[in-house]
PDB file of N, CA and C in Angstrom:
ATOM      1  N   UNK A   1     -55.857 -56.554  59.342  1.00  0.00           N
ATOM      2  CA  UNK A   1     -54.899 -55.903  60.210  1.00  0.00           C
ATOM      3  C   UNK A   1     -53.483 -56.307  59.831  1.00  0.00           C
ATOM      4  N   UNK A   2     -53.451 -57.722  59.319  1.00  0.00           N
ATOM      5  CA  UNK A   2     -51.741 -58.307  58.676  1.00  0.00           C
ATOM      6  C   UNK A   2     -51.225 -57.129  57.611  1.00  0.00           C
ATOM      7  N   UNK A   3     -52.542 -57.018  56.898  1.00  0.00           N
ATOM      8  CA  UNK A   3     -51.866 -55.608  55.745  1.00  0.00           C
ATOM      9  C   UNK A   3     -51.232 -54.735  56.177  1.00  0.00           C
ATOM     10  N   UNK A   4     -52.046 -53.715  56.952  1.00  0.00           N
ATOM     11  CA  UNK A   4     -51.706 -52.783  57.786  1.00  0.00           C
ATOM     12  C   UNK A   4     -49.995 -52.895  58.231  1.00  0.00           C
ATOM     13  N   UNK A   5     -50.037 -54.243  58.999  1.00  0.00           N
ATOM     14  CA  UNK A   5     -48.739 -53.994  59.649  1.00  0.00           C
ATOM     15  C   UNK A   5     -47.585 -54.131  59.097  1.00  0.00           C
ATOM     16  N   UNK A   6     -47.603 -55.044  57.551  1.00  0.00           N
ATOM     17  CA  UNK A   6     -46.538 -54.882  56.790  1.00  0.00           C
ATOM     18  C   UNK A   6     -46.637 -53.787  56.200  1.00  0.00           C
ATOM     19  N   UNK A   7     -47.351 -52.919  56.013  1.00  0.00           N
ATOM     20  CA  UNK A   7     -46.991 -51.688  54.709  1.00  0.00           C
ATOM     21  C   UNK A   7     -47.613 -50.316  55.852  1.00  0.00           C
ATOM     22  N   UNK A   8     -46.941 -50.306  56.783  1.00  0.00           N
ATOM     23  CA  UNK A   8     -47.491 -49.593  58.045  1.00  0.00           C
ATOM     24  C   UNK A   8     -46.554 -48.055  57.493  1.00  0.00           C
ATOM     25  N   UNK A   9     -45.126 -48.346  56.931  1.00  0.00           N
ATOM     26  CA  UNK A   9     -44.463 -47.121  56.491  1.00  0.00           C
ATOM     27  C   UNK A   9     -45.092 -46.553  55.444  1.00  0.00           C
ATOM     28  N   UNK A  10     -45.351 -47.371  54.162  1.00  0.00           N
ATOM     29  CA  UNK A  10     -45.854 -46.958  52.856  1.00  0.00           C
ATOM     30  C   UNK A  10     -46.910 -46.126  53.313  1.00  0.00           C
ATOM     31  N   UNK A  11     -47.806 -46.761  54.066  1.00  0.00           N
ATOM     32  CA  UNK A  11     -49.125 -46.312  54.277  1.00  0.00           C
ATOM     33  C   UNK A  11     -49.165 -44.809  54.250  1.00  0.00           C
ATOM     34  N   UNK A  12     -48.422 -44.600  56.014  1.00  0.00           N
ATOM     35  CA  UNK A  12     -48.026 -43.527  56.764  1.00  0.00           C
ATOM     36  C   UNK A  12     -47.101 -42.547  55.535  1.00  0.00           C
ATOM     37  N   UNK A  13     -46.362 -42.710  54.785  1.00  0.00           N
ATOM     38  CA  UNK A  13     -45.849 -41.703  54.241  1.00  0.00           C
ATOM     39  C   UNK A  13     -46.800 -40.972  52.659  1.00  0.00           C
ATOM     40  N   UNK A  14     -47.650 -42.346  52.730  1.00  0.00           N
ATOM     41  CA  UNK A  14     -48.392 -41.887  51.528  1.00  0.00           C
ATOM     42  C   UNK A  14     -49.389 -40.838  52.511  1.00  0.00           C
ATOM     43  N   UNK A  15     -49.971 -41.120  53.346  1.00  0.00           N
ATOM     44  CA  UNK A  15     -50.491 -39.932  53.958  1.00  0.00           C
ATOM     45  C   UNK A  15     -49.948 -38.834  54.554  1.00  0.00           C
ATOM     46  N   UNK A  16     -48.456 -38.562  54.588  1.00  0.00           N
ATOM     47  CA  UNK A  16     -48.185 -37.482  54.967  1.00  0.00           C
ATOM     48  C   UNK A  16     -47.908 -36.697  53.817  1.00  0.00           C
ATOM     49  N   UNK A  17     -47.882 -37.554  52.847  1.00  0.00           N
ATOM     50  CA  UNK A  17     -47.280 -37.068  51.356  1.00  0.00           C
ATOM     51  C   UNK A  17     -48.372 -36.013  50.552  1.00  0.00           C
ATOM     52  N   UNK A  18     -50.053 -36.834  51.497  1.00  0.00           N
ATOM     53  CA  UNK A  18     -51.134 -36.055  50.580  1.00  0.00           C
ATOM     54  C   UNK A  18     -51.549 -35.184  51.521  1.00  0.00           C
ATOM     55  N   UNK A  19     -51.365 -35.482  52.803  1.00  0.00           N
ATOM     56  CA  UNK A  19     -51.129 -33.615  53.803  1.00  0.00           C
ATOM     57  C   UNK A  19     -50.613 -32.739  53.159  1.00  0.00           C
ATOM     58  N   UNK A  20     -49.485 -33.206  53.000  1.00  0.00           N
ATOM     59  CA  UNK A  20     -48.764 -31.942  52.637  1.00  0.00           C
ATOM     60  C   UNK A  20     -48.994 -31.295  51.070  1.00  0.00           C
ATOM     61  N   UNK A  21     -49.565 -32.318  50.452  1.00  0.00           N
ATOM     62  CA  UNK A  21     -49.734 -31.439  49.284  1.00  0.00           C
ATOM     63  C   UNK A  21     -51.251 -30.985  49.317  1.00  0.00           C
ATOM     64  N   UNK A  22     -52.258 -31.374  49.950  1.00  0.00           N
ATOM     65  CA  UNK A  22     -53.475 -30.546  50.371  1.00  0.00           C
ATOM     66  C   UNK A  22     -53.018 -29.423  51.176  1.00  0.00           C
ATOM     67  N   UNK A  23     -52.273 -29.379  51.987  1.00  0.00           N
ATOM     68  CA  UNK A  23     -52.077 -28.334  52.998  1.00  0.00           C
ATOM     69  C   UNK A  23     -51.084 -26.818  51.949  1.00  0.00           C
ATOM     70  N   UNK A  24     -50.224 -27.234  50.939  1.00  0.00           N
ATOM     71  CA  UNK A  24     -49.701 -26.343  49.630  1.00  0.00           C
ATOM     72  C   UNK A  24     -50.726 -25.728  48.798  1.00  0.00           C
ATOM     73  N   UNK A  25     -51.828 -26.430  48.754  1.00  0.00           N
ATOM     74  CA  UNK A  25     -52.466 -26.340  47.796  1.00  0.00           C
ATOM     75  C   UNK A  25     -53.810 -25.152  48.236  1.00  0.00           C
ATOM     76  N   UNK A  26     -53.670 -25.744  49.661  1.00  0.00           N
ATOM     77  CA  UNK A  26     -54.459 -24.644  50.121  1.00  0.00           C
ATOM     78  C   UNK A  26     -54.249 -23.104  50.424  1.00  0.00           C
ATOM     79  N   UNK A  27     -52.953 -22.786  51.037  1.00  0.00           N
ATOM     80  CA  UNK A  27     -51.936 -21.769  51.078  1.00  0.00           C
ATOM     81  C   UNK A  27     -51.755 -21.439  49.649  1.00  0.00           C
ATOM     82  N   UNK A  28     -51.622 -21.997  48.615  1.00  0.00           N
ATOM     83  CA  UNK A  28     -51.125 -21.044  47.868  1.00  0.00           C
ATOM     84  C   UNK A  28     -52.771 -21.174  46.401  1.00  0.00           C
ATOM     85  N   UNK A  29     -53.502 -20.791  46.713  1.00  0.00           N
ATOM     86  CA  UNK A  29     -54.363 -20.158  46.288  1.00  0.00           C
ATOM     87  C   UNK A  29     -54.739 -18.794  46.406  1.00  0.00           C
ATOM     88  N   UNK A  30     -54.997 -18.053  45.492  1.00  0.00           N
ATOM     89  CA  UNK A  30     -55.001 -16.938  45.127  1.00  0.00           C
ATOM     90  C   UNK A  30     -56.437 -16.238  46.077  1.00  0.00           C
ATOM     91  N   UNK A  31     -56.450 -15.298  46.807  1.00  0.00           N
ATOM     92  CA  UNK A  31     -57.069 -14.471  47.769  1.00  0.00           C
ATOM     93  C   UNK A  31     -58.407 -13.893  46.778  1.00  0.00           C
ATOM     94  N   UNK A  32     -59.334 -14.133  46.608  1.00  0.00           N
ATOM     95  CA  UNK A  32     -59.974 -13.616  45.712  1.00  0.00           C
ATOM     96  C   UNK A  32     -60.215 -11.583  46.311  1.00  0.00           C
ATOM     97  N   UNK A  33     -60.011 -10.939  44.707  1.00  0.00           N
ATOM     98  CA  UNK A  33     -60.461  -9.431  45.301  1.00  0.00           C
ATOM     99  C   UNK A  33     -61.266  -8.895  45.999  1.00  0.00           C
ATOM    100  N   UNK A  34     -61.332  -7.913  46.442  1.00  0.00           N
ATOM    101  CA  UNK A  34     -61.790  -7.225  47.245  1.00  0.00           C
ATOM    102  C   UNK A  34     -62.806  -6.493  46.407  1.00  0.00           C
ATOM    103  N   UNK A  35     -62.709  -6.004  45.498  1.00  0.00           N
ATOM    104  CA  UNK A  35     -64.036  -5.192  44.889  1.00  0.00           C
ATOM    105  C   UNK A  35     -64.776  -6.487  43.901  1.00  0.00           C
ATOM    106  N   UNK A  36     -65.662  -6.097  44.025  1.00  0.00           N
ATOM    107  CA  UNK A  36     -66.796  -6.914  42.892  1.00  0.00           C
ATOM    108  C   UNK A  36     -66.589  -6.762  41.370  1.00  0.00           C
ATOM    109  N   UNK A  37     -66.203  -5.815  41.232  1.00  0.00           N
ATOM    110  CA  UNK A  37     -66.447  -4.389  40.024  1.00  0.00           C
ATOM    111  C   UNK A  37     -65.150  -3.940  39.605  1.00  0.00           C
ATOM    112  N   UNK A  38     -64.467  -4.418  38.752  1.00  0.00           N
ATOM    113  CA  UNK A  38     -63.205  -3.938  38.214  1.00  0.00           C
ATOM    114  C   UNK A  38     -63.519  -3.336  36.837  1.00  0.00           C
ATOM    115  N   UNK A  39     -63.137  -2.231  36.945  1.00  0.00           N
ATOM    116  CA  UNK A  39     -63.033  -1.635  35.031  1.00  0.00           C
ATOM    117  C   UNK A  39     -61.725  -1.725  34.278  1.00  0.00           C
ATOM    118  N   UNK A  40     -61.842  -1.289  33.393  1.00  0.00           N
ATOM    119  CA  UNK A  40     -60.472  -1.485  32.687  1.00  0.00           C
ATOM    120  C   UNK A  40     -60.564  -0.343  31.860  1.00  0.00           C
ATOM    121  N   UNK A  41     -59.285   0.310  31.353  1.00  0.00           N
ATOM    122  CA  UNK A  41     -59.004   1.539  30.686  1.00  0.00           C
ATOM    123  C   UNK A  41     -59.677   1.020  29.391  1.00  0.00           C
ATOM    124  N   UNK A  42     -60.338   2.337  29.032  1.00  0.00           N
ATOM    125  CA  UNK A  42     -60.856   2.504  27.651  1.00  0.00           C
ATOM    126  C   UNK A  42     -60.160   2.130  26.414  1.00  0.00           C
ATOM    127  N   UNK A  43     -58.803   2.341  26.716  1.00  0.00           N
ATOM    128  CA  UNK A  43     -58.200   2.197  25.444  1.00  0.00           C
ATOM    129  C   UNK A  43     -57.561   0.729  25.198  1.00  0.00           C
ATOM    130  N   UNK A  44     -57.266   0.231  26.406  1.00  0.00           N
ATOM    131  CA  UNK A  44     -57.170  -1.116  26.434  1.00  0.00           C
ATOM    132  C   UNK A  44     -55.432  -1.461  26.174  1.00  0.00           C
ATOM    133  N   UNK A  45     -54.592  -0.188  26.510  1.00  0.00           N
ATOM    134  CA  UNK A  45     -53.258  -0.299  26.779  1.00  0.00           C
ATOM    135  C   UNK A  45     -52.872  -0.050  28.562  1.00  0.00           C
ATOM    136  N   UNK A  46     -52.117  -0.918  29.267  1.00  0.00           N
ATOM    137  CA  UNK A  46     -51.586  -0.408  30.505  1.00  0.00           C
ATOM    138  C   UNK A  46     -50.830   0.695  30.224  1.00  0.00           C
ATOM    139  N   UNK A  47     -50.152   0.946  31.353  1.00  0.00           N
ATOM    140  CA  UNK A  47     -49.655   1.636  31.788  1.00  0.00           C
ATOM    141  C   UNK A  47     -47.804   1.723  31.546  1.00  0.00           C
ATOM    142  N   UNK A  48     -48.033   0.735  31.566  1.00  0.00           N
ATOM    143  CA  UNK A  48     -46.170  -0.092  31.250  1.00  0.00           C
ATOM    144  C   UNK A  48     -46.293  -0.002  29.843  1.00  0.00           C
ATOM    145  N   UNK A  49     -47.206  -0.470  28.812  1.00  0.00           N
ATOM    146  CA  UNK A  49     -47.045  -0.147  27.795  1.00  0.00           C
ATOM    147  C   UNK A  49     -46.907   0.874  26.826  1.00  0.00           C
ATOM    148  N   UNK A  50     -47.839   1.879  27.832  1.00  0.00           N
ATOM    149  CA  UNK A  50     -48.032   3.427  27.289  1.00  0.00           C
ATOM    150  C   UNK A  50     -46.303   3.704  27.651  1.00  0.00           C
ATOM    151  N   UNK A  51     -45.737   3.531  28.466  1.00  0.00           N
ATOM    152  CA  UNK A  51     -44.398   4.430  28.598  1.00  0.00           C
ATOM    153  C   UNK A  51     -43.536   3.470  27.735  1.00  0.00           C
ATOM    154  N   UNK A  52     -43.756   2.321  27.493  1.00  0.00           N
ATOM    155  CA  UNK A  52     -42.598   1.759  25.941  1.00  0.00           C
ATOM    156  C   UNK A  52     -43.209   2.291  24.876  1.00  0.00           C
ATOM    157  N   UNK A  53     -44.053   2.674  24.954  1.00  0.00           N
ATOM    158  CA  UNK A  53     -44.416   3.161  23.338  1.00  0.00           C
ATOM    159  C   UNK A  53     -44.280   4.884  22.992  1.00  0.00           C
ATOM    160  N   UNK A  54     -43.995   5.620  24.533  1.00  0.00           N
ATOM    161  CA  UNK A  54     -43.537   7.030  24.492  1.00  0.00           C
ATOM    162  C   UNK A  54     -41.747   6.744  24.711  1.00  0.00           C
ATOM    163  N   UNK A  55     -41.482   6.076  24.827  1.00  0.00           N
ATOM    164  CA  UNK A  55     -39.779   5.840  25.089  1.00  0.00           C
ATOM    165  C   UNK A  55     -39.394   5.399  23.537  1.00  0.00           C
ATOM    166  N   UNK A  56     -40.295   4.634  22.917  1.00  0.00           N
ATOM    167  CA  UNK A  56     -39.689   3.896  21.562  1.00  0.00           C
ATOM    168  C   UNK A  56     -39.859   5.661  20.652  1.00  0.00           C
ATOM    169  N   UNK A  57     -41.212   6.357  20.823  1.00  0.00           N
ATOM    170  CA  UNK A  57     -41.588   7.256  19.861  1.00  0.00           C
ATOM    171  C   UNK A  57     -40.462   8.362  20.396  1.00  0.00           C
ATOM    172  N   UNK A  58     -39.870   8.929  21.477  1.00  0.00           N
ATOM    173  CA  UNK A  58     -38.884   9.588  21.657  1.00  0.00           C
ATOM    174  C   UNK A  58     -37.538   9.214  21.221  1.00  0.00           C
ATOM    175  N   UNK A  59     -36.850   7.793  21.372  1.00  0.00           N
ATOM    176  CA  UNK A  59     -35.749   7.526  19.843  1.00  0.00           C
ATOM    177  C   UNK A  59     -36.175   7.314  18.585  1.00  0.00           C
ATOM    178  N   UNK A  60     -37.529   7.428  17.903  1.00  0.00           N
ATOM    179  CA  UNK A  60     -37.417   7.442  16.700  1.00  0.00           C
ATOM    180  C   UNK A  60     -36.642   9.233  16.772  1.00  0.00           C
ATOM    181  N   UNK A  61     -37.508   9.983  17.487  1.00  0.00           N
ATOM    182  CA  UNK A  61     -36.839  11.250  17.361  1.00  0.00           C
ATOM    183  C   UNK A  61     -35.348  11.475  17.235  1.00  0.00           C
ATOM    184  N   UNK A  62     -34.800  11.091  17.467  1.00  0.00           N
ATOM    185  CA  UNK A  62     -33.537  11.007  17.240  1.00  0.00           C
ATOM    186  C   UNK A  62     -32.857  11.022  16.277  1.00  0.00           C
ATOM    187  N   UNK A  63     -31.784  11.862  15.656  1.00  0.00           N
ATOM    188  CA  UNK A  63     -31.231  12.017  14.323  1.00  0.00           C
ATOM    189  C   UNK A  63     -29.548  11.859  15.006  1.00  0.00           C
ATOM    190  N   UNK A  64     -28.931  11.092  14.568  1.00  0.00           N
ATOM    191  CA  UNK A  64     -27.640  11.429  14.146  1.00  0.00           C
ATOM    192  C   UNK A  64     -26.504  11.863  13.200  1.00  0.00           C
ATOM    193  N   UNK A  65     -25.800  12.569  13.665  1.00  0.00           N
ATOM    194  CA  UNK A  65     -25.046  12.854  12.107  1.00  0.00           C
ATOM    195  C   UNK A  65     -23.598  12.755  12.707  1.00  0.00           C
ATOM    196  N   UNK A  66     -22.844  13.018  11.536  1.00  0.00           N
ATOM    197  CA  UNK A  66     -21.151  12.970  11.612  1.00  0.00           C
ATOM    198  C   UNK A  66     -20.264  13.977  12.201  1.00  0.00           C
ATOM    199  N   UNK A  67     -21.395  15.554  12.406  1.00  0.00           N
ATOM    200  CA  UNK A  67     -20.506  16.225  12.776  1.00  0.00           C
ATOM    201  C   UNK A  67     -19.869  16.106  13.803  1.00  0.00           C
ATOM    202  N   UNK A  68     -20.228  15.145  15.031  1.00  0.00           N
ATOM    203  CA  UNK A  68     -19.365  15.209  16.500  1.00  0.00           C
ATOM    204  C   UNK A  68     -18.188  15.109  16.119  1.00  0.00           C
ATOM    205  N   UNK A  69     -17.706  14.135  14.577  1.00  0.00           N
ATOM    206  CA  UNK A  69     -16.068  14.149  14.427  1.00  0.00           C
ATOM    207  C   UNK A  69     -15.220  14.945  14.007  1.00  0.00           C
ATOM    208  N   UNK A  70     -16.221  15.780  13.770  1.00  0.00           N
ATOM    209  CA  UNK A  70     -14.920  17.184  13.568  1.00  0.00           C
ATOM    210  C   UNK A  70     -15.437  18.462  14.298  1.00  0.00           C
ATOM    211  N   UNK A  71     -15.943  17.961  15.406  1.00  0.00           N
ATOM    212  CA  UNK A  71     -15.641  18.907  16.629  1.00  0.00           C
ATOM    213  C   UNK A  71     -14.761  19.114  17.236  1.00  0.00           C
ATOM    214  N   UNK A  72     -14.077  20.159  17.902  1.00  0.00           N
ATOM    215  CA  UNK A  72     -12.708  20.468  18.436  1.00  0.00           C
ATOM    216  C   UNK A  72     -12.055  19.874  19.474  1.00  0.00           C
ATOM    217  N   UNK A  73     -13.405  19.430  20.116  1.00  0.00           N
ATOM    218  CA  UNK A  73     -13.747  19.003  21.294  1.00  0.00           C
ATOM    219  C   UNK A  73     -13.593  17.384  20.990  1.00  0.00           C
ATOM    220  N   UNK A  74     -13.784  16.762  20.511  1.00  0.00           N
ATOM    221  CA  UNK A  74     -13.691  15.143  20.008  1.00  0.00           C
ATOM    222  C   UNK A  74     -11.782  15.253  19.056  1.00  0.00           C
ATOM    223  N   UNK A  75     -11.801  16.352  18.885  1.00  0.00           N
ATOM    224  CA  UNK A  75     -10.307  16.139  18.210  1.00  0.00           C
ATOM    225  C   UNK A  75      -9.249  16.365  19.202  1.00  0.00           C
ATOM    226  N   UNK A  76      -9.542  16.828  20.315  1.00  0.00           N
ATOM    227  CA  UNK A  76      -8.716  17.121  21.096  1.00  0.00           C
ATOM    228  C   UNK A  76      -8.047  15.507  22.208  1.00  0.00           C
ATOM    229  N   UNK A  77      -9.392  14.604  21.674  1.00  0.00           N
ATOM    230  CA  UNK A  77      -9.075  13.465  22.579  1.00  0.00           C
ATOM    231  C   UNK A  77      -8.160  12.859  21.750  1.00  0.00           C
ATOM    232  N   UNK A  78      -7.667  11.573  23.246  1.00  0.00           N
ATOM    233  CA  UNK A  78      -5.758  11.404  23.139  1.00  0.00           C
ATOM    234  C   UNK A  78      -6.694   9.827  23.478  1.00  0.00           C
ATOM    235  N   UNK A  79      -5.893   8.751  22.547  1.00  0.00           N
ATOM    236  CA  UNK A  79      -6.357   7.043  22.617  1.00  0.00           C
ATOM    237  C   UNK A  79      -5.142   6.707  23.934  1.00  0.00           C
ATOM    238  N   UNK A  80      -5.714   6.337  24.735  1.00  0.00           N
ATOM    239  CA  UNK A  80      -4.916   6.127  25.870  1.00  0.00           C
ATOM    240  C   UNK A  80      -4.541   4.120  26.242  1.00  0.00           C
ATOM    241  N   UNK A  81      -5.119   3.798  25.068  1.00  0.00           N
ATOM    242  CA  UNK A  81      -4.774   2.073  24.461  1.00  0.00           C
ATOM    243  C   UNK A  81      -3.432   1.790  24.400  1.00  0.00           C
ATOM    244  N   UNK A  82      -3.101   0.692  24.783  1.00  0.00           N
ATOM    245  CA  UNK A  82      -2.121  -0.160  24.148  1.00  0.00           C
ATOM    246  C   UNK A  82      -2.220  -1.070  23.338  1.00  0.00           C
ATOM    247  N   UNK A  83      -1.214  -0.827  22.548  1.00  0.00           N
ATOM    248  CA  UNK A  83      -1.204  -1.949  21.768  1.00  0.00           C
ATOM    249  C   UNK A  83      -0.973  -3.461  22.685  1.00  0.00           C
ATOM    250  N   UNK A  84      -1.465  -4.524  21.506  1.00  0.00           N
ATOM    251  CA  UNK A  84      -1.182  -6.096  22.313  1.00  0.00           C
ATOM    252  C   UNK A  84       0.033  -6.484  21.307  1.00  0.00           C
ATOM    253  N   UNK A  85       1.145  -7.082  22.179  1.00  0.00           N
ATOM    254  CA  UNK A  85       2.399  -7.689  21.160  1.00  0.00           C
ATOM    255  C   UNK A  85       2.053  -8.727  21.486  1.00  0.00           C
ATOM    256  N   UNK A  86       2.013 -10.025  20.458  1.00  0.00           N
ATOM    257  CA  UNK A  86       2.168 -11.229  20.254  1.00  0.00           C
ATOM    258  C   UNK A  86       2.936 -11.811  20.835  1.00  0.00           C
ATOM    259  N   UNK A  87       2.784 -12.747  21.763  1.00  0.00           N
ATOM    260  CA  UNK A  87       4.320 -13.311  22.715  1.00  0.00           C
ATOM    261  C   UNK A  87       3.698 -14.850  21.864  1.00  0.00           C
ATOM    262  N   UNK A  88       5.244 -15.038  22.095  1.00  0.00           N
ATOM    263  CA  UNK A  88       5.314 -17.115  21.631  1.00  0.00           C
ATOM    264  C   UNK A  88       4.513 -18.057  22.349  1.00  0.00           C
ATOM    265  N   UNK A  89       4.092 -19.231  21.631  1.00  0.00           N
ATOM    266  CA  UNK A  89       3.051 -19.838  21.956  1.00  0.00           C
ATOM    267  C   UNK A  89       4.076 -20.946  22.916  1.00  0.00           C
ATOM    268  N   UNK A  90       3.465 -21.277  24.002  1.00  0.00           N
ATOM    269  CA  UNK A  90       3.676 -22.203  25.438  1.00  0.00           C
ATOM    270  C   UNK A  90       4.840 -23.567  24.351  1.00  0.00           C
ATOM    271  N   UNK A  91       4.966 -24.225  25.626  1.00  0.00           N
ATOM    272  CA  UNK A  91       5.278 -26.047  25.238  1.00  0.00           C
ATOM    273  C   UNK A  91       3.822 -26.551  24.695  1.00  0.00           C
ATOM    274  N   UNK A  92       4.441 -27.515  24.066  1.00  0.00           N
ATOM    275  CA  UNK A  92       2.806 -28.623  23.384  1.00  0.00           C
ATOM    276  C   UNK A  92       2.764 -29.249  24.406  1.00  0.00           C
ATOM    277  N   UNK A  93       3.566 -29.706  25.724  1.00  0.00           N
ATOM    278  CA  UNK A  93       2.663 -30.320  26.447  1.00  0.00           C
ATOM    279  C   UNK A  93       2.873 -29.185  27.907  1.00  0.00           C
ATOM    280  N   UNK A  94       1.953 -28.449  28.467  1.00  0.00           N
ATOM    281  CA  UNK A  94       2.755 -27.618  29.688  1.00  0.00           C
ATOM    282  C   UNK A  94       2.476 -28.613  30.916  1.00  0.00           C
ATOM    283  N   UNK A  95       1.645 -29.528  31.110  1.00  0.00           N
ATOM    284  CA  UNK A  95       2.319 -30.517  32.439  1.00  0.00           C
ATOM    285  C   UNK A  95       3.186 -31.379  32.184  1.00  0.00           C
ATOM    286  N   UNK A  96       4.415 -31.229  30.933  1.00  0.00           N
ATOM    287  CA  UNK A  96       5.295 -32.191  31.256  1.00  0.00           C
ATOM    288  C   UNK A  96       6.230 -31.465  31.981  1.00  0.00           C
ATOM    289  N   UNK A  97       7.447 -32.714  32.344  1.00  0.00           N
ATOM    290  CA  UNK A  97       8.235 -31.733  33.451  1.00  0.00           C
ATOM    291  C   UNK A  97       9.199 -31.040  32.536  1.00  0.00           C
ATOM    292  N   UNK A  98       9.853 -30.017  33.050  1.00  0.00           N
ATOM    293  CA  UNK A  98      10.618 -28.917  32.082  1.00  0.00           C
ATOM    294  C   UNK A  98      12.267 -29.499  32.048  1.00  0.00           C
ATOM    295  N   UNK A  99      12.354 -29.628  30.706  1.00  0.00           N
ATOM    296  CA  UNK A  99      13.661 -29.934  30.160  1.00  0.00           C
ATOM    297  C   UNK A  99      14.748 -29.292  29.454  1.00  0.00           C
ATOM    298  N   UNK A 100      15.652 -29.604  29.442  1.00  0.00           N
ATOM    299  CA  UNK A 100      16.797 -28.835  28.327  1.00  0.00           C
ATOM    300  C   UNK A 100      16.327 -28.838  27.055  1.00  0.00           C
ATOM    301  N   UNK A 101      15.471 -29.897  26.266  1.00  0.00           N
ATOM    302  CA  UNK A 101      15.554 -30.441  25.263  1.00  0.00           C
ATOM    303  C   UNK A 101      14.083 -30.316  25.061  1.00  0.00           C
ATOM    304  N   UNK A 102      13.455 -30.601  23.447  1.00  0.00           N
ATOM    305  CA  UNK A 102      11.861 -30.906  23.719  1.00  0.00           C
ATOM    306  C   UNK A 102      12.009 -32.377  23.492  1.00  0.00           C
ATOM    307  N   UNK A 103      10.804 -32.619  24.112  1.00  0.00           N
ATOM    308  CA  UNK A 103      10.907 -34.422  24.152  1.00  0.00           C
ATOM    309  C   UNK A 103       9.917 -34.714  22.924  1.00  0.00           C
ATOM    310  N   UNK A 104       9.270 -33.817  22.455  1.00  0.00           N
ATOM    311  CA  UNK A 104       8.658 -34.396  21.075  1.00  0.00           C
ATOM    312  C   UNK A 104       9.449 -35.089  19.977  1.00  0.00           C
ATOM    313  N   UNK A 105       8.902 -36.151  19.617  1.00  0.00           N
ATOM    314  CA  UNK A 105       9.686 -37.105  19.096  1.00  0.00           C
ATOM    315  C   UNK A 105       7.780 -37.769  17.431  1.00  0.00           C
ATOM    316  N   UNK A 106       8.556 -37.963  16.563  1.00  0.00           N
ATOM    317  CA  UNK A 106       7.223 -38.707  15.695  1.00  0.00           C
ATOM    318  C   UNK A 106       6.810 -39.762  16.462  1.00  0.00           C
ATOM    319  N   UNK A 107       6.772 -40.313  17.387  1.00  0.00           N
ATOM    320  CA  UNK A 107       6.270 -41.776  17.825  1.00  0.00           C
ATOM    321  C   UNK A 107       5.544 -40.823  19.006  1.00  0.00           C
ATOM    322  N   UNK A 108       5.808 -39.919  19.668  1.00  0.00           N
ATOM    323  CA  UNK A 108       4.791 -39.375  20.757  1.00  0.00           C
ATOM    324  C   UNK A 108       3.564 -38.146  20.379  1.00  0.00           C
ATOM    325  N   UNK A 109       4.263 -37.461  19.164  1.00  0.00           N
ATOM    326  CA  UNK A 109       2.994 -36.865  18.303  1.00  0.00           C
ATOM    327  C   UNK A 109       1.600 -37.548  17.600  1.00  0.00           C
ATOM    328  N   UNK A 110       2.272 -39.199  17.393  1.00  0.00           N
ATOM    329  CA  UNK A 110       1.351 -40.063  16.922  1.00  0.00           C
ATOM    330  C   UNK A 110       0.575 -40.678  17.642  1.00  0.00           C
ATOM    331  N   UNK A 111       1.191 -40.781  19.035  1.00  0.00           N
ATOM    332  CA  UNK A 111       0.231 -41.264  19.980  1.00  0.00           C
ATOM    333  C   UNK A 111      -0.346 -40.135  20.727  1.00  0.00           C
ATOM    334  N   UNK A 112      -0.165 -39.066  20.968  1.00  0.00           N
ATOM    335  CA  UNK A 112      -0.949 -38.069  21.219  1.00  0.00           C
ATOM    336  C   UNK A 112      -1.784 -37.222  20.656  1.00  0.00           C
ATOM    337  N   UNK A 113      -1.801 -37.831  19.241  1.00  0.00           N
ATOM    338  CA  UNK A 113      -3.264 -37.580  18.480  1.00  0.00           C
ATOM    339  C   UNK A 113      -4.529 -38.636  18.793  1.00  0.00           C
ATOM    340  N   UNK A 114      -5.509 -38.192  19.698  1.00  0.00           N
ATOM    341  CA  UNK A 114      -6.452 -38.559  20.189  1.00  0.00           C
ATOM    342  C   UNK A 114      -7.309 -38.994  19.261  1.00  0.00           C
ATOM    343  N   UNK A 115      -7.843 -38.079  18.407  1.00  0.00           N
ATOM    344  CA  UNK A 115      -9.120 -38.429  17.181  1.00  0.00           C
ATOM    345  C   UNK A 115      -8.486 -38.543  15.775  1.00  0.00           C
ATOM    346  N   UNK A 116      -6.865 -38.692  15.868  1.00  0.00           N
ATOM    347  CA  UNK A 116      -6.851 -39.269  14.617  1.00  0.00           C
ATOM    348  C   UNK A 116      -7.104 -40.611  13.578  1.00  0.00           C
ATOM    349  N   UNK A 117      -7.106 -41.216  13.127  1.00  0.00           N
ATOM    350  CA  UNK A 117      -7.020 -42.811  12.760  1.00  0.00           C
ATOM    351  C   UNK A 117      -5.605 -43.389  12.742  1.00  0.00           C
ATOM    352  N   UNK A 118      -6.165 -44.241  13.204  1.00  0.00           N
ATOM    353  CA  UNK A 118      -4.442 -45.439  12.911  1.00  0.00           C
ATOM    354  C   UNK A 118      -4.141 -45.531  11.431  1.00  0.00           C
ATOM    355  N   UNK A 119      -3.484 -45.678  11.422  1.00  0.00           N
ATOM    356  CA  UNK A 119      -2.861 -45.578   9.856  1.00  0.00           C
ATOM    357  C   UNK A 119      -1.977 -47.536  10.203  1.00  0.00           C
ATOM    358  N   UNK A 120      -2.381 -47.906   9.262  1.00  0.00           N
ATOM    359  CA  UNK A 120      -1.783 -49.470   8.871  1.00  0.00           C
ATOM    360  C   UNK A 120      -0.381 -49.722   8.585  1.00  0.00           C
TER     361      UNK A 120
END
């Protein structure tokens, strides 16, 4: 009974631990069918497969050619794009605070190379 009362939590949670996974285990088992007697198609393709294999054989059908580009109708369209202009690249540092001047200097480029090597 001394056992018991020191390991009275362990005990108790190891048994609620295997409730609950008997009680999962039971719920989620599969309902066995209802008919005895299942057949299966002769040919031994579903149903999902038969329509990828009439969807793949309807784009082999498919031919393309070049004439859509000199249809009147494709020449008549207008590119309604803009161009992108190149704007100037930021400060090298944008959280420093903003100055008259740049504060880059060779002694702060050298220490703000992270993965370079020290040089002797």
């Amino acid at each position: 009974m001394e056992f018991f009362g020191k390991h009275k939590t362990i005990i108790l949670i190891t048994l609620g631990v295997i409730v609950v996974i008997g009680i999962w285990w039971g719920f989620s088992q599969e309902t066995p069918s209802t008919s005895l007697i299942e057949t299966q198609a002769s040919s031994g393709v579903s149903p999902e497969d038969r329509g990828l294999v009439d969807t793949l054989l309807q784009l082999r059908a498919v031919s393309l050619s070049g004439t859509i580009f000199s249809d009147p109708a494709f020449m008549s369209l207008r590119d309604f794009g803009k161009q992108v202009i190149p704007e100037p690249v930021g400060r090298p540092n944008p959280f420093a605070p903003v100055s008259t001047r740049p504060t880059t200097t060779k002694e702060t480029l050298q220490s703000t190379q992270l993965f370079s090597p020290k040089r002797p």
